[in-house]
N, C-alpha and C. Protein backbone atom coordinates (compact mmCIF):
# COMPACT_ATOMS: atom_id res chain seq x y z
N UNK A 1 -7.11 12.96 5.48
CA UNK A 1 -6.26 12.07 6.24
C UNK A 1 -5.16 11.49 5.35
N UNK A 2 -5.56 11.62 3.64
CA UNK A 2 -4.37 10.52 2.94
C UNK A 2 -3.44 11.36 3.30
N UNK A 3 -3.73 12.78 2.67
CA UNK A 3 -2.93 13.94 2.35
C UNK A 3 -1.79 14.50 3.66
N UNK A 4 -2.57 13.89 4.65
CA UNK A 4 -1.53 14.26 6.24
C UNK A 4 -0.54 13.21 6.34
N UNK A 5 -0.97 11.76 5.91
CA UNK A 5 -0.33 10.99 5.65
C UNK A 5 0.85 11.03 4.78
N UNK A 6 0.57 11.31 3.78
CA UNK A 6 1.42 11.41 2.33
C UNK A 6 2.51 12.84 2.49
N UNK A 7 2.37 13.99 3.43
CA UNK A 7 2.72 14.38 3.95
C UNK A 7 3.93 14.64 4.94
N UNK A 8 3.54 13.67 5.94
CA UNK A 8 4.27 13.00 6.67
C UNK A 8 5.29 12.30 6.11
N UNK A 9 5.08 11.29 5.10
CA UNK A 9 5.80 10.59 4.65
C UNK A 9 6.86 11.58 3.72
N UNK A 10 6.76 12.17 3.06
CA UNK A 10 7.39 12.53 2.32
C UNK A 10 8.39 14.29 3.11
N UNK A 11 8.13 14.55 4.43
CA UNK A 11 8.62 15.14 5.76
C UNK A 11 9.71 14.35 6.07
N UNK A 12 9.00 13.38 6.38
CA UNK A 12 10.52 12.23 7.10
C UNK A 12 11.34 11.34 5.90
N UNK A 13 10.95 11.69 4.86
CA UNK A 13 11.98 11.56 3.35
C UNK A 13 13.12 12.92 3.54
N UNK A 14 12.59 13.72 3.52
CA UNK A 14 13.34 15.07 3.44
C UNK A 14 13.77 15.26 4.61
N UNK A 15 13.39 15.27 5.69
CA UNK A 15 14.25 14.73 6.90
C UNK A 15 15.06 13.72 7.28
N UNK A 16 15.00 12.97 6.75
CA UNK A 16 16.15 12.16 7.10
C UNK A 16 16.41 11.16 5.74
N UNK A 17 17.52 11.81 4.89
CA UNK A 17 17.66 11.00 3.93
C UNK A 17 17.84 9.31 3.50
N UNK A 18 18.63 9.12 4.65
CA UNK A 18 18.74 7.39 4.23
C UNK A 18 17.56 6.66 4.20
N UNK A 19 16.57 7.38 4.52
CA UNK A 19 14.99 6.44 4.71
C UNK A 19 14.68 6.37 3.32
N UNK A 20 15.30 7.24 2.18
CA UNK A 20 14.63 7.63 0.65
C UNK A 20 15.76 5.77 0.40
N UNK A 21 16.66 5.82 0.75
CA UNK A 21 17.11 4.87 0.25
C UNK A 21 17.15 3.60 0.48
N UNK A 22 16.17 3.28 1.82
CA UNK A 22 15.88 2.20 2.48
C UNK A 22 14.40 2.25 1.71
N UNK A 23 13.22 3.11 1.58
CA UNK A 23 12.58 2.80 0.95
C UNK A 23 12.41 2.34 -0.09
N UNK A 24 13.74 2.70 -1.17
CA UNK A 24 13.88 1.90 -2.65
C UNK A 24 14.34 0.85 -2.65
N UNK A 25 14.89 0.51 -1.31
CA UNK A 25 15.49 -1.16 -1.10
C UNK A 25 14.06 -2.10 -0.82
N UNK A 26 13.46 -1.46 -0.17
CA UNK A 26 12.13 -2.39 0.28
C UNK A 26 11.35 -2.22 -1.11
N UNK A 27 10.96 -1.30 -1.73
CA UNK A 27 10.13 -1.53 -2.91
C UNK A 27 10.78 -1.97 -4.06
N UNK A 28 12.18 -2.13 -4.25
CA UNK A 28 13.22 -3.21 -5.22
C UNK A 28 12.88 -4.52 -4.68
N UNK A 29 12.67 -4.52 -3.23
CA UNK A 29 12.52 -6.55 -3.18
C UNK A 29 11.73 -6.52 -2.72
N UNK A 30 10.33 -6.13 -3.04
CA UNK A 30 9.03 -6.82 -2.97
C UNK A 30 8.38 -6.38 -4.23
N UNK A 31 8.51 -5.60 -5.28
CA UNK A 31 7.78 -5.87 -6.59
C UNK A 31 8.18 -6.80 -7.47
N UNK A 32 9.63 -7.31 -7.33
CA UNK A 32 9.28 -8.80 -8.25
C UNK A 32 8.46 -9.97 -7.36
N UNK A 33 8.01 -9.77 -6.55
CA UNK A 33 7.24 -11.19 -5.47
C UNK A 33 5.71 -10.25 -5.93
N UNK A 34 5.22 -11.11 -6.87
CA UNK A 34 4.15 -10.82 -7.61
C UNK A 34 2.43 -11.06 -6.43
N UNK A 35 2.58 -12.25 -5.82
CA UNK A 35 1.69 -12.10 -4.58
C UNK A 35 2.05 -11.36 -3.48
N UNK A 36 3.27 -10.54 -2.89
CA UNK A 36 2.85 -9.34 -2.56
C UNK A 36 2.49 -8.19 -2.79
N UNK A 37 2.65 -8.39 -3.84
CA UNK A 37 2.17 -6.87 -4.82
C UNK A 37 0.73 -7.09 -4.57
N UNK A 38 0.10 -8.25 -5.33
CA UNK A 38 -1.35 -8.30 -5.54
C UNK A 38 -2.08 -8.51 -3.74
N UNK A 39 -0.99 -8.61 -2.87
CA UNK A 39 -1.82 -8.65 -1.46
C UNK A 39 -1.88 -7.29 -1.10
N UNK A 40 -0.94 -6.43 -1.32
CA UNK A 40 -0.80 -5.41 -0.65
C UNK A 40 -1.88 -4.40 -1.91
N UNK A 41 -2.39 -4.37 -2.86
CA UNK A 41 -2.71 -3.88 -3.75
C UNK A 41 -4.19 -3.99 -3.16
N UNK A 42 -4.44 -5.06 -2.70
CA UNK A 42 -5.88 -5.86 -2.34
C UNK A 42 -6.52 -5.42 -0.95
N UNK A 43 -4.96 -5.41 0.04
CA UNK A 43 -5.45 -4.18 1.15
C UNK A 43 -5.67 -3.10 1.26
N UNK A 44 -4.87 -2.55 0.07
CA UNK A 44 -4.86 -0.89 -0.59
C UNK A 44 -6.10 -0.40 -1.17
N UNK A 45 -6.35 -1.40 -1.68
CA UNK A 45 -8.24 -0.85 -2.41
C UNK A 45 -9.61 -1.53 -1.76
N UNK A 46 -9.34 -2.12 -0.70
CA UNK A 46 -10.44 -2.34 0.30
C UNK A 46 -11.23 -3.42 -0.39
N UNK A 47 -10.86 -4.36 -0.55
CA UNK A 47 -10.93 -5.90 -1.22
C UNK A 47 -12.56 -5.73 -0.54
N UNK A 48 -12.56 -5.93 0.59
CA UNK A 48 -13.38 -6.37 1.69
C UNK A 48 -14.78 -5.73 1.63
N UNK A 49 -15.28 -4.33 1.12
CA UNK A 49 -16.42 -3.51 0.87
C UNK A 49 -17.15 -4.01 -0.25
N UNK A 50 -16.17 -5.12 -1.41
CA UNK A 50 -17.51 -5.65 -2.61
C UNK A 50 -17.71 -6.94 -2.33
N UNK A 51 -17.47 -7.14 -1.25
CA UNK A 51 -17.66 -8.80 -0.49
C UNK A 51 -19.06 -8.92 -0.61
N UNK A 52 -19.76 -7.56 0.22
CA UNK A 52 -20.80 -7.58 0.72
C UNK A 52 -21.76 -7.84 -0.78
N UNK A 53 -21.32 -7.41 -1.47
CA UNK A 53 -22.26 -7.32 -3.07
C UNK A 53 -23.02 -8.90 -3.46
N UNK A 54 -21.56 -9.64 -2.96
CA UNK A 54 -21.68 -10.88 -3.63
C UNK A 54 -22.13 -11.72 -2.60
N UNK A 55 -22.77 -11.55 -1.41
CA UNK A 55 -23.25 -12.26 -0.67
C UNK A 55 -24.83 -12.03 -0.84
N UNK A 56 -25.09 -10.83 -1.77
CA UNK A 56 -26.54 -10.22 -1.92
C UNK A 56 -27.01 -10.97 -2.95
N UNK A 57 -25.67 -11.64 -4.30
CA UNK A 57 -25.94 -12.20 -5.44
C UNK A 57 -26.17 -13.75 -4.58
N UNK A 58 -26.11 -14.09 -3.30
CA UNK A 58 -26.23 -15.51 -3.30
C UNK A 58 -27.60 -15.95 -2.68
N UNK A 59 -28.64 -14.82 -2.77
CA UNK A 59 -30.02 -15.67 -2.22
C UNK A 59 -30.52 -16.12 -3.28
């Protein structure tokens, strides 16, 4: 599924160029905003699956 994804994305890069350059506008102004990086980084690696770990460390 990444790979159909990643796919896709990089289809409608090569299809329609100005999106390559709207994409470097959006990732130029959101990597200096350091808490969206680390939010979107945090949704990206599934924050939410070692939750469960640490609710096992609290009996």
């Amino acid at each position: 599924m990444k790979w159909l994804l990643l796919g896709a994305l990089l289809g409608l890069l090569l299809a329609f160029p100005p999106l390559l350059a709207l994409l470097a506008v959006v990732v130029a102004a959101v990597l200096p905003k350091p808490l969206a990086v680390a939010f979107g980084l945090g949704l990206g690696l599934g924050v939410r699956p070692s939750l469960r770990g640490m609710r096992r460390w609290a009996r």
